[in-house]
N, C-alpha and C. Protein backbone atom coordinates (compact mmCIF):
# COMPACT_ATOMS: atom_id res chain seq x y z
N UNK A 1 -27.44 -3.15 -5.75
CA UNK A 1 -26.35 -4.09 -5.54
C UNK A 1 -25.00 -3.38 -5.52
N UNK A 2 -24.63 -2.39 -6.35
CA UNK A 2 -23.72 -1.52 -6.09
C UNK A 2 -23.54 -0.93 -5.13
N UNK A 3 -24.45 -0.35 -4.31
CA UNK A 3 -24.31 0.38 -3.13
C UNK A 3 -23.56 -0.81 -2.24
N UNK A 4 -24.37 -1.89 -1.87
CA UNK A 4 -23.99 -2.73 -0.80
C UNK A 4 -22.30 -3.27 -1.66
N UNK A 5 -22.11 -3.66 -2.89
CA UNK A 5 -20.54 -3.82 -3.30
C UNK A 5 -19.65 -2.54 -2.75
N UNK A 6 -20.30 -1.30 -2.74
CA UNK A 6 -19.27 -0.29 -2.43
C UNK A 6 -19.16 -0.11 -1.15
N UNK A 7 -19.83 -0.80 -0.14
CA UNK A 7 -20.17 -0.17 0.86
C UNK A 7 -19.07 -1.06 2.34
N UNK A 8 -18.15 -0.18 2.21
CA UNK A 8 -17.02 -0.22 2.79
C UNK A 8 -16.49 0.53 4.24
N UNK A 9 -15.77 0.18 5.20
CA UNK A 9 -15.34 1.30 5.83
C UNK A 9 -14.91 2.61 5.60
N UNK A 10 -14.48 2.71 4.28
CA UNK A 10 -13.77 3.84 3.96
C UNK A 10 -14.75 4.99 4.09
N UNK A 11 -16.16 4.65 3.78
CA UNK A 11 -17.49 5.91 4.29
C UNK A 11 -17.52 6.10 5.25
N UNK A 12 -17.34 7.51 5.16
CA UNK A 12 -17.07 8.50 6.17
C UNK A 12 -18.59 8.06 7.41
N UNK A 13 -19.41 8.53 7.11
CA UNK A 13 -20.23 7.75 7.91
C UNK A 13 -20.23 7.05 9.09
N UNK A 14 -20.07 5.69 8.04
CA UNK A 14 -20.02 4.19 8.40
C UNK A 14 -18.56 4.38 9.60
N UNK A 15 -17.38 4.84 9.12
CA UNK A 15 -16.53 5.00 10.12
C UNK A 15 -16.95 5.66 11.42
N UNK A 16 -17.42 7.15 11.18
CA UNK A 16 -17.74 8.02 12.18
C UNK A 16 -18.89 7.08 13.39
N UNK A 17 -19.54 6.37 13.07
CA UNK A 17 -20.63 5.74 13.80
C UNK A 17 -19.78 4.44 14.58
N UNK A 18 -19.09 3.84 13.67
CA UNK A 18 -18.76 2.75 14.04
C UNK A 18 -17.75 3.50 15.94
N UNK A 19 -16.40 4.55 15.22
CA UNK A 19 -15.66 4.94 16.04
C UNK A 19 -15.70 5.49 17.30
N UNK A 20 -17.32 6.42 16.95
CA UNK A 20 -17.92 7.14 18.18
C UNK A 20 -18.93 6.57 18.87
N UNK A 21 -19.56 5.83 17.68
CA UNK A 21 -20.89 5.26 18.78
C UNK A 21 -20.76 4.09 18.95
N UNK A 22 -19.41 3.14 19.00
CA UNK A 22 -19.33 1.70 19.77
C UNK A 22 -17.70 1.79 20.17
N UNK A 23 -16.91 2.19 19.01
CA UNK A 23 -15.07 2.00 19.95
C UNK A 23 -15.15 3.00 21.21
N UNK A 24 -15.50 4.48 20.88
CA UNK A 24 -15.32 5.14 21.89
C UNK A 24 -16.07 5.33 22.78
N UNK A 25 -17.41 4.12 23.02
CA UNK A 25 -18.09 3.98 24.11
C UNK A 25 -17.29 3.05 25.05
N UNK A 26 -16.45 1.96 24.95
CA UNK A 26 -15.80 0.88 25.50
C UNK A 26 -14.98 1.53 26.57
N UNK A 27 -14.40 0.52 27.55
CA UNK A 27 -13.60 0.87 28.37
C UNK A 27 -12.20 0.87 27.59
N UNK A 28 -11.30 1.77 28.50
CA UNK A 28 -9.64 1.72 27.54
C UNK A 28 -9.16 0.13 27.35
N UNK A 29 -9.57 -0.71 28.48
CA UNK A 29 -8.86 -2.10 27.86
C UNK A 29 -9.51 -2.18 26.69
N UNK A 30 -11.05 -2.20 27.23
CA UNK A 30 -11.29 -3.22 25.89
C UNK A 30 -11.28 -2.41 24.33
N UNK A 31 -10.98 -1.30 24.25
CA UNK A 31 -10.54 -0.29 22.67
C UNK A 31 -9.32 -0.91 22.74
N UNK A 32 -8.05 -1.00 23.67
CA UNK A 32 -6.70 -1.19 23.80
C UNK A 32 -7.24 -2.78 22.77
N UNK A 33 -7.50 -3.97 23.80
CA UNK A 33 -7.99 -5.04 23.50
C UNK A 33 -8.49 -5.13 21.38
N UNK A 34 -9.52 -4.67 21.11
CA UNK A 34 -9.96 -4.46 19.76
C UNK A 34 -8.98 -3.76 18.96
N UNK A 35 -8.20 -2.71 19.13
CA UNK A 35 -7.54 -2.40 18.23
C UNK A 35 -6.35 -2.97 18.11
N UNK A 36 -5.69 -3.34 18.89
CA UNK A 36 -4.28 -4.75 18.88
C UNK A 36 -4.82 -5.79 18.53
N UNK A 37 -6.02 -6.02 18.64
CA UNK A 37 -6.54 -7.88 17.66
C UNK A 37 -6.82 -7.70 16.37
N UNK A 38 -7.04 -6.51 16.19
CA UNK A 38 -7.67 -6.37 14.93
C UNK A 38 -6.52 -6.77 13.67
N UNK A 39 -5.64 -6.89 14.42
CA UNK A 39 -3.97 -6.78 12.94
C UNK A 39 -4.20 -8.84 12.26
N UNK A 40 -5.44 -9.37 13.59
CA UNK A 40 -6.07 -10.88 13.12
C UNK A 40 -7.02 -10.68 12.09
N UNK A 41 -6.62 -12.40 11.57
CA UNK A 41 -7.66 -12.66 10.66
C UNK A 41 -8.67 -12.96 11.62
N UNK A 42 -8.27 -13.91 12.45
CA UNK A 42 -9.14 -15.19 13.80
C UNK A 42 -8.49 -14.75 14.54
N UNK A 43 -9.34 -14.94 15.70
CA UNK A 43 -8.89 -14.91 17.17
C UNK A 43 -9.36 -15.78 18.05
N UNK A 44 -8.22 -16.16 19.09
CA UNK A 44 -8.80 -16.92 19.95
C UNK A 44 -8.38 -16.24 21.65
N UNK A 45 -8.38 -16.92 22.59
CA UNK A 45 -8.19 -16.23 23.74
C UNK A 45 -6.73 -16.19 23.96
N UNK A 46 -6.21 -17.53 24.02
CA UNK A 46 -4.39 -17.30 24.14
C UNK A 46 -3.66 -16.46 23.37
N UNK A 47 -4.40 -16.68 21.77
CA UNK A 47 -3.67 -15.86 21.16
C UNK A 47 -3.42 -14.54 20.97
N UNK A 48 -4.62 -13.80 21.85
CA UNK A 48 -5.01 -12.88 21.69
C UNK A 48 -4.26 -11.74 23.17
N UNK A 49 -4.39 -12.86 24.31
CA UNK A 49 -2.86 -12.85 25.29
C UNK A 49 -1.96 -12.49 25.00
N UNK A 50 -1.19 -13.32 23.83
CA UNK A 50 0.09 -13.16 23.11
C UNK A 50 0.43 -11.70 22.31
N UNK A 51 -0.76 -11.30 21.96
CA UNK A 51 -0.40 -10.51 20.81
C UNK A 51 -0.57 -9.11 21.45
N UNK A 52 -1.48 -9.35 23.05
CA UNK A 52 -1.49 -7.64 23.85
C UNK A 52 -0.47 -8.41 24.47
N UNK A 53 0.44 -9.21 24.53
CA UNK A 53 1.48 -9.34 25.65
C UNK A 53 1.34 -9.51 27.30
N UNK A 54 -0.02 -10.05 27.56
CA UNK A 54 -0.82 -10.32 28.74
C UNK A 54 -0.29 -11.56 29.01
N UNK A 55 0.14 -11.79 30.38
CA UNK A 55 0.07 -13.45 30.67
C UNK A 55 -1.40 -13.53 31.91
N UNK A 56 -2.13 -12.30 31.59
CA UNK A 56 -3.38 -12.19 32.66
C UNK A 56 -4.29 -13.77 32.19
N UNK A 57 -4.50 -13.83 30.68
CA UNK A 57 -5.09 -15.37 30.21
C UNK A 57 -6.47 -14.64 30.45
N UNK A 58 -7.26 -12.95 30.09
CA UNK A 58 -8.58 -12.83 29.98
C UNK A 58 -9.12 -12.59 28.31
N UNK A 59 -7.80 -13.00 27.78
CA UNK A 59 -8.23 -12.68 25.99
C UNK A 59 -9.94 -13.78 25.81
N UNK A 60 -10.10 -15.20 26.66
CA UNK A 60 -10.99 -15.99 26.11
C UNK A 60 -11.97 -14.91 27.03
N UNK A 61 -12.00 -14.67 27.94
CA UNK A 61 -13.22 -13.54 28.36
C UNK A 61 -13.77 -12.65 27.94
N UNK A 62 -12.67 -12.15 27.43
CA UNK A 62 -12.88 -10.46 26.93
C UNK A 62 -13.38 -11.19 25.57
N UNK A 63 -13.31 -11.98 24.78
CA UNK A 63 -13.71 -12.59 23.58
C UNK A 63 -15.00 -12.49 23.55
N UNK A 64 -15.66 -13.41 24.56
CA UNK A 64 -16.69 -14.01 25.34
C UNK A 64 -17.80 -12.62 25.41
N UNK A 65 -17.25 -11.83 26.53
CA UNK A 65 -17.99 -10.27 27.11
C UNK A 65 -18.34 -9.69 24.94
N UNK A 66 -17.50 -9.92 24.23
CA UNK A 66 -17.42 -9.42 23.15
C UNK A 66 -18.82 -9.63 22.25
N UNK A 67 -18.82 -11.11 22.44
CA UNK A 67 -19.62 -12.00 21.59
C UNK A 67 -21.12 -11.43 22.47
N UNK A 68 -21.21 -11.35 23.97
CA UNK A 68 -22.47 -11.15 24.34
C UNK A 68 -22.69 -9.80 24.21
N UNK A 69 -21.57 -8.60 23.91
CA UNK A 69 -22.09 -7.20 23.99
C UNK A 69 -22.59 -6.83 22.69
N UNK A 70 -22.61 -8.14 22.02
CA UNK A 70 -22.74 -7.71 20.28
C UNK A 70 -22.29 -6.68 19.52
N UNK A 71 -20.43 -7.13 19.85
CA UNK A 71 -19.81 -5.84 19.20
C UNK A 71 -18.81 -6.51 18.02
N UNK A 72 -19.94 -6.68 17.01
CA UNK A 72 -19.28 -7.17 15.81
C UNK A 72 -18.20 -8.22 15.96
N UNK A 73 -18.55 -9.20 16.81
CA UNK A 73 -17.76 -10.42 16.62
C UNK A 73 -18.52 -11.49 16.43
N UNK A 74 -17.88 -12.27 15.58
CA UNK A 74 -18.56 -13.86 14.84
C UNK A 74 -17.76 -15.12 15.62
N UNK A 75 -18.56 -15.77 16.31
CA UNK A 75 -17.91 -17.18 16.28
C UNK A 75 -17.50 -17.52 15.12
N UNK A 76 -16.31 -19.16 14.93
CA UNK A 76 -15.93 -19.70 13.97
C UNK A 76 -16.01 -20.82 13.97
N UNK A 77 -16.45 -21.26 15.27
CA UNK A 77 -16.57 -22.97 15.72
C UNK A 77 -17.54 -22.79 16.99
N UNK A 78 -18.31 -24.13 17.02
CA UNK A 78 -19.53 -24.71 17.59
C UNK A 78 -18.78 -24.37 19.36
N UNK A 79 -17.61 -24.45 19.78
CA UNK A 79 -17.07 -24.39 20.65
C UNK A 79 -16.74 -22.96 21.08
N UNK A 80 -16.75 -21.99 20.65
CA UNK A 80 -16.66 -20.72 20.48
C UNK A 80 -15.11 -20.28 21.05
N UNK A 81 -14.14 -21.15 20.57
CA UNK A 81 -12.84 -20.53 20.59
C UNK A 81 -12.41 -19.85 19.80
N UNK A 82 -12.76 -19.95 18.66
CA UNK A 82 -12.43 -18.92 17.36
C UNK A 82 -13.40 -18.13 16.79
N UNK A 83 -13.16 -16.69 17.06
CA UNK A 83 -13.78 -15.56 16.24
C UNK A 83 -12.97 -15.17 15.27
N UNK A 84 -13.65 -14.13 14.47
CA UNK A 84 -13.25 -13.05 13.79
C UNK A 84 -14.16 -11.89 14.21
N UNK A 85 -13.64 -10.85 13.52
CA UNK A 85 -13.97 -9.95 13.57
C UNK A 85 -15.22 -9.11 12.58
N UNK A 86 -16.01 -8.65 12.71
CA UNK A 86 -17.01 -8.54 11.51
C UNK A 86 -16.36 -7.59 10.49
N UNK A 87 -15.97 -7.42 8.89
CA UNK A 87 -14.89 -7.41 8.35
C UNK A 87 -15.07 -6.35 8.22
N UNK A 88 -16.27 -5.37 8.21
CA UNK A 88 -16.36 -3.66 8.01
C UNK A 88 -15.63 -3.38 9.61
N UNK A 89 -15.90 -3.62 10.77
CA UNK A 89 -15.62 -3.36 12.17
C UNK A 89 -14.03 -3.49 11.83
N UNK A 90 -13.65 -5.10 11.48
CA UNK A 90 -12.16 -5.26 11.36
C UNK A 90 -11.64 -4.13 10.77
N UNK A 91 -12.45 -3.71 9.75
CA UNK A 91 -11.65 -2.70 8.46
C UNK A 91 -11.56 -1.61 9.19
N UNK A 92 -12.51 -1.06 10.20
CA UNK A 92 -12.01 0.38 10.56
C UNK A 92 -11.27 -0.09 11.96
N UNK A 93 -11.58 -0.96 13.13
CA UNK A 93 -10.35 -1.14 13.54
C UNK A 93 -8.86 -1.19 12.99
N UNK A 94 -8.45 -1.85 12.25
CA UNK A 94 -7.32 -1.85 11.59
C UNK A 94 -6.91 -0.60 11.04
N UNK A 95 -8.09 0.00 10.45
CA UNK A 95 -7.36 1.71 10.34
C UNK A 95 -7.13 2.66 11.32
N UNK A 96 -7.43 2.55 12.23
CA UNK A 96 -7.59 3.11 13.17
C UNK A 96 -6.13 2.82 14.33
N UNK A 97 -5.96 1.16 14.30
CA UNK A 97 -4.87 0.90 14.91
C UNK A 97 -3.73 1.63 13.85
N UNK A 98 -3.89 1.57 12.84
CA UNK A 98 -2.88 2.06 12.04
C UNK A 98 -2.25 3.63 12.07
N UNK A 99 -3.73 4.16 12.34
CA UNK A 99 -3.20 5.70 12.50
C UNK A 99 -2.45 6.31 13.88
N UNK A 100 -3.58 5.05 14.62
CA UNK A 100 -3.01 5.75 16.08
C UNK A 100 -1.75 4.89 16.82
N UNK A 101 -1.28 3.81 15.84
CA UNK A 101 -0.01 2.93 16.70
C UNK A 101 0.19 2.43 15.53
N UNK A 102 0.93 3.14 14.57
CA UNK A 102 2.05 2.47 13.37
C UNK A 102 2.99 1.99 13.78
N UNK A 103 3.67 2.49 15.17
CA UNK A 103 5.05 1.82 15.21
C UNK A 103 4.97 0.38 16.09
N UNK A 104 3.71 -0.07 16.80
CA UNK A 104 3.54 -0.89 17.22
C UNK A 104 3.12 -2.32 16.14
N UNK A 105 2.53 -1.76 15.25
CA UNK A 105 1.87 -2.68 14.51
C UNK A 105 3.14 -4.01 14.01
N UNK A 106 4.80 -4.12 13.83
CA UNK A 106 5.43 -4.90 13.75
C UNK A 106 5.60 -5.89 15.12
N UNK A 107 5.52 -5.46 16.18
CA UNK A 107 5.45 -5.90 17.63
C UNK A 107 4.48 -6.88 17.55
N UNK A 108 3.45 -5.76 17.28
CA UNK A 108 2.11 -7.41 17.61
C UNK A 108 1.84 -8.04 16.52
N UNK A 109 2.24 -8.04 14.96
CA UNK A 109 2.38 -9.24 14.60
C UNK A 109 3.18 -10.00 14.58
N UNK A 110 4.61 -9.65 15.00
CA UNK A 110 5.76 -10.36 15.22
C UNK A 110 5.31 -11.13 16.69
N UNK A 111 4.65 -11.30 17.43
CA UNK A 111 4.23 -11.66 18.48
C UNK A 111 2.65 -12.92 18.00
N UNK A 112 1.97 -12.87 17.28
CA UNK A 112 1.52 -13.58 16.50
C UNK A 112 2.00 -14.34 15.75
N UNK A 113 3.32 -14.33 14.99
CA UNK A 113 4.07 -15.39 14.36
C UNK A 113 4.63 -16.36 15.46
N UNK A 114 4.83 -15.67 16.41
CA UNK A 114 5.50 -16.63 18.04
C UNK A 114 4.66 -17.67 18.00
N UNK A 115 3.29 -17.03 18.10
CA UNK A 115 2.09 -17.98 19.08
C UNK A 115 2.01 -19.06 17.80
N UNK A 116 1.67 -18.16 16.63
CA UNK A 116 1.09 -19.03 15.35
C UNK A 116 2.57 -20.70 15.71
N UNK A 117 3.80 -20.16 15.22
CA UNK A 117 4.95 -20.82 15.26
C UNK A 117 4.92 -22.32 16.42
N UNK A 118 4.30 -21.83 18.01
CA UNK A 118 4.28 -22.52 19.06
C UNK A 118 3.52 -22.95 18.99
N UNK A 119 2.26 -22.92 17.96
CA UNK A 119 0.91 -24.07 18.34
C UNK A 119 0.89 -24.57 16.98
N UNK A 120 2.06 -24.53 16.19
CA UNK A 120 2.31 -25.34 15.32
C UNK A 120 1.57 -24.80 14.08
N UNK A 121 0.98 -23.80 14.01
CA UNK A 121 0.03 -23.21 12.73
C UNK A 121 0.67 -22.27 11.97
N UNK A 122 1.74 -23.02 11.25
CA UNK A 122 2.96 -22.80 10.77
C UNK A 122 2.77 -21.68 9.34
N UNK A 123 1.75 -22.34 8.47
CA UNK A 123 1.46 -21.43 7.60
C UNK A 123 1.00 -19.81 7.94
N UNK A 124 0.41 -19.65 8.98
CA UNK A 124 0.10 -18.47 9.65
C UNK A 124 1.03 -17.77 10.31
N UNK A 125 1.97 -18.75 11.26
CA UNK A 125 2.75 -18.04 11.65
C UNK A 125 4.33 -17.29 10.76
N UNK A 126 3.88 -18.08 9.13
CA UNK A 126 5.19 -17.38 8.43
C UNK A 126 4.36 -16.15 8.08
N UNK A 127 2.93 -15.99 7.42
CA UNK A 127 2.27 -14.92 7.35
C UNK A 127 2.67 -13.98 8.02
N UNK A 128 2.13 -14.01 9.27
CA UNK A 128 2.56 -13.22 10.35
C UNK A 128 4.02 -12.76 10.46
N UNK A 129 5.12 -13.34 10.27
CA UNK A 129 6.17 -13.16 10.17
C UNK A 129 6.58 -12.04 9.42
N UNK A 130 6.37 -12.68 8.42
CA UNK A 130 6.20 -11.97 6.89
C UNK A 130 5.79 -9.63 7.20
N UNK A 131 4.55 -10.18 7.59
CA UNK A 131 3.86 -8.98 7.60
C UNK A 131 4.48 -8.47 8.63
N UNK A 132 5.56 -8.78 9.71
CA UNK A 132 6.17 -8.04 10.82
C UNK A 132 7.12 -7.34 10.15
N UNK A 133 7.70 -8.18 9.09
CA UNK A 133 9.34 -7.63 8.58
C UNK A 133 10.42 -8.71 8.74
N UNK A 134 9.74 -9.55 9.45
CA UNK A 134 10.58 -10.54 10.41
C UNK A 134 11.14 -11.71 9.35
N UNK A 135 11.54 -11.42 8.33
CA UNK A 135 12.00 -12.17 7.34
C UNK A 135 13.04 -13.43 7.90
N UNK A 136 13.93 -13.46 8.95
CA UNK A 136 14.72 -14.13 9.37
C UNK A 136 13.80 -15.42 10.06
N UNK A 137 12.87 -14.95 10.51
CA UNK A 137 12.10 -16.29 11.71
C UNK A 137 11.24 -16.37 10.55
N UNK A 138 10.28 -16.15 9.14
CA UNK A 138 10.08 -16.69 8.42
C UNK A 138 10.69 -17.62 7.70
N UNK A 139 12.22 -17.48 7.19
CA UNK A 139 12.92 -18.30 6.40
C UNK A 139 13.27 -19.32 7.13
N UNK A 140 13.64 -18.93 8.72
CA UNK A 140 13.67 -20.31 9.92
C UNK A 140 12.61 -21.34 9.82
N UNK A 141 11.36 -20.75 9.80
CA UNK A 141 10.19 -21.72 9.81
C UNK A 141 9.94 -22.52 8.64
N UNK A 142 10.28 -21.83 7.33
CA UNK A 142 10.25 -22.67 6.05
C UNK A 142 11.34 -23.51 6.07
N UNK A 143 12.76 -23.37 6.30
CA UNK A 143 13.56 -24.49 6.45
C UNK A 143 13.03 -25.70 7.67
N UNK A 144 12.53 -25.19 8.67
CA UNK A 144 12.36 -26.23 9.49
C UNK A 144 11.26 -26.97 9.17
N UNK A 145 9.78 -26.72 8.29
CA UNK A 145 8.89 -27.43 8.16
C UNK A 145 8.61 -27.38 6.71
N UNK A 146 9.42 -27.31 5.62
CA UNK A 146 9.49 -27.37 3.97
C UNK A 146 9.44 -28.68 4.07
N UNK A 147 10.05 -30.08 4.54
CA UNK A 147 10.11 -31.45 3.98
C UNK A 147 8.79 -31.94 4.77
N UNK A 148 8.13 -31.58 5.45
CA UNK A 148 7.22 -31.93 6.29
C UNK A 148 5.86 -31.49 5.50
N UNK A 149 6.05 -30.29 4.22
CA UNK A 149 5.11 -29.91 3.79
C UNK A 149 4.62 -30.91 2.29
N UNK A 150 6.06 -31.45 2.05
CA UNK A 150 6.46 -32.32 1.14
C UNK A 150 6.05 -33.57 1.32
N UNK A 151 6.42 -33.47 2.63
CA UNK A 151 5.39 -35.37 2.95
C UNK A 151 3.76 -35.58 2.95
N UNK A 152 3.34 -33.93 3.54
CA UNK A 152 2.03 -34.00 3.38
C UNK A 152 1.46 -33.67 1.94
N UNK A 153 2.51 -33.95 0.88
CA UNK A 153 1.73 -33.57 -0.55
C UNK A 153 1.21 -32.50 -0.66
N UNK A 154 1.44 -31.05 0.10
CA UNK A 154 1.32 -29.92 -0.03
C UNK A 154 2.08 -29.14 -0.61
N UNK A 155 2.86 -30.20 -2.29
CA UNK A 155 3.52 -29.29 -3.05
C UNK A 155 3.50 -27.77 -3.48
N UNK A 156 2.20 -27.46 -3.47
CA UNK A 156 2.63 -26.04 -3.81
C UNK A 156 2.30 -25.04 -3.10
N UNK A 157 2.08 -24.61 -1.42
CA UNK A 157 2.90 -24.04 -0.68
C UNK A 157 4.49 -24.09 0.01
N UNK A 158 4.96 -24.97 -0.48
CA UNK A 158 6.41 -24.38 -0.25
C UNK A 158 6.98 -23.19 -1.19
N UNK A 159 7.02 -23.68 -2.93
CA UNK A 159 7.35 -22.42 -3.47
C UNK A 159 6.73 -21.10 -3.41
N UNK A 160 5.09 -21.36 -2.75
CA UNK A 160 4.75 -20.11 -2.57
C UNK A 160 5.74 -18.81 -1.57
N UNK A 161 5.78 -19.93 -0.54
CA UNK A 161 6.89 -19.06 0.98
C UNK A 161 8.07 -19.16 0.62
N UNK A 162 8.82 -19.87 -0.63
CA UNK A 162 9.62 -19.47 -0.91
C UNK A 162 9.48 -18.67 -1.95
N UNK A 163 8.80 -17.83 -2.59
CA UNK A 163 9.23 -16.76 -3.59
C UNK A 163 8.72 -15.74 -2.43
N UNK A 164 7.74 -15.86 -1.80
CA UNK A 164 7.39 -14.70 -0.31
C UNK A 164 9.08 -14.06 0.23
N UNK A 165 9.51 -14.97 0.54
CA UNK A 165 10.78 -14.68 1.03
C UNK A 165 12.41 -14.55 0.21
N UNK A 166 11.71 -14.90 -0.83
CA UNK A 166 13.67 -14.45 -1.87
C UNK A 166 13.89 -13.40 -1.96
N UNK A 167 12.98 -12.32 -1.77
CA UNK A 167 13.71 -11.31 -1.82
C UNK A 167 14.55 -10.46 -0.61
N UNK A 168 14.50 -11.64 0.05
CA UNK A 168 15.15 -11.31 1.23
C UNK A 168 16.34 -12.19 2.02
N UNK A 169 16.27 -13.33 0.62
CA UNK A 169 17.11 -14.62 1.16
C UNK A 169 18.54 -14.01 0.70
């Protein structure tokens, strides 16, 4: 039971296999594609548009090609608009985007707080915010939907996003 609790991306291994024998078999979109989604919890196709900065609209395809090449992606709904990512795959994607595009990584989640923000999935899109740096369009979004969180009796995420953000208010 320990082994499988420890058993993480961080093994050398488990990385080396994952990197060479499935990312660096892919075409450049679709590595480009996986390692810019990976900064998601969920993904869907628009959003996933948004966050490589595509108005091409093949994020629900390339999702799709994903789910049938069986490359560690999970549906999340009966409708198959929402994946994730399988969370060891996520884990070394995400390191991987990290090593090889640190300076991008504020771009595309600041570009995820947009989408989150525009389809109204407000709690996500201050997340996202948050994790860009983007402290200003976070504190925008909590003033604009704090009394709205209040009507829905969701007292205690507001002070959560507001202590998220005092240190920057």
């Amino acid at each position: 039971t320990s082994f499988i609790q420890s058993f993480t991306g961080s093994h050398n291994f488990v990385l080396d296999y994952l990197v060479e024998e499935v990312l660096q078999q892919q075409s450049e979109s679709i590595q480009t594609f996986l390692l810019r989604t990976s900064i998601l919890d969920r993904l869907c196709g628009p959003l996933c548009d948004a966050v490589l900065g595509s108005p091409s609209a093949f994020g629900q395809k390339t999702l799709e090609y994903l789910q049938h090449a069986n490359l560690f992606i999970v549906p999340l709904d009966n409708e198959r608009r929402w994946y994730r990512y399988h969370h060891l795959f996520g884990d070394v994607l995400n390191r991987r985007l990290a090593y090889l595009f640190q300076d991008q990584l504020p771009n595309l989640r600041g570009r995820a707080a947009h989408w989150y923000a525009e389809n109204g999935l407000i709690p996500e899109a201050i997340h996202y915010a948050l994790t860009a740096g983007d402290t200003d369009f976070a504190i925008q979004l909590i003033e604009q939907n704090g009394c709205l969180l209040l009507i829905r009796g969701e007292l205690s995420t507001l002070p959560n996003w507001i202590k998220a953000v005092e240190p920057y208010a």
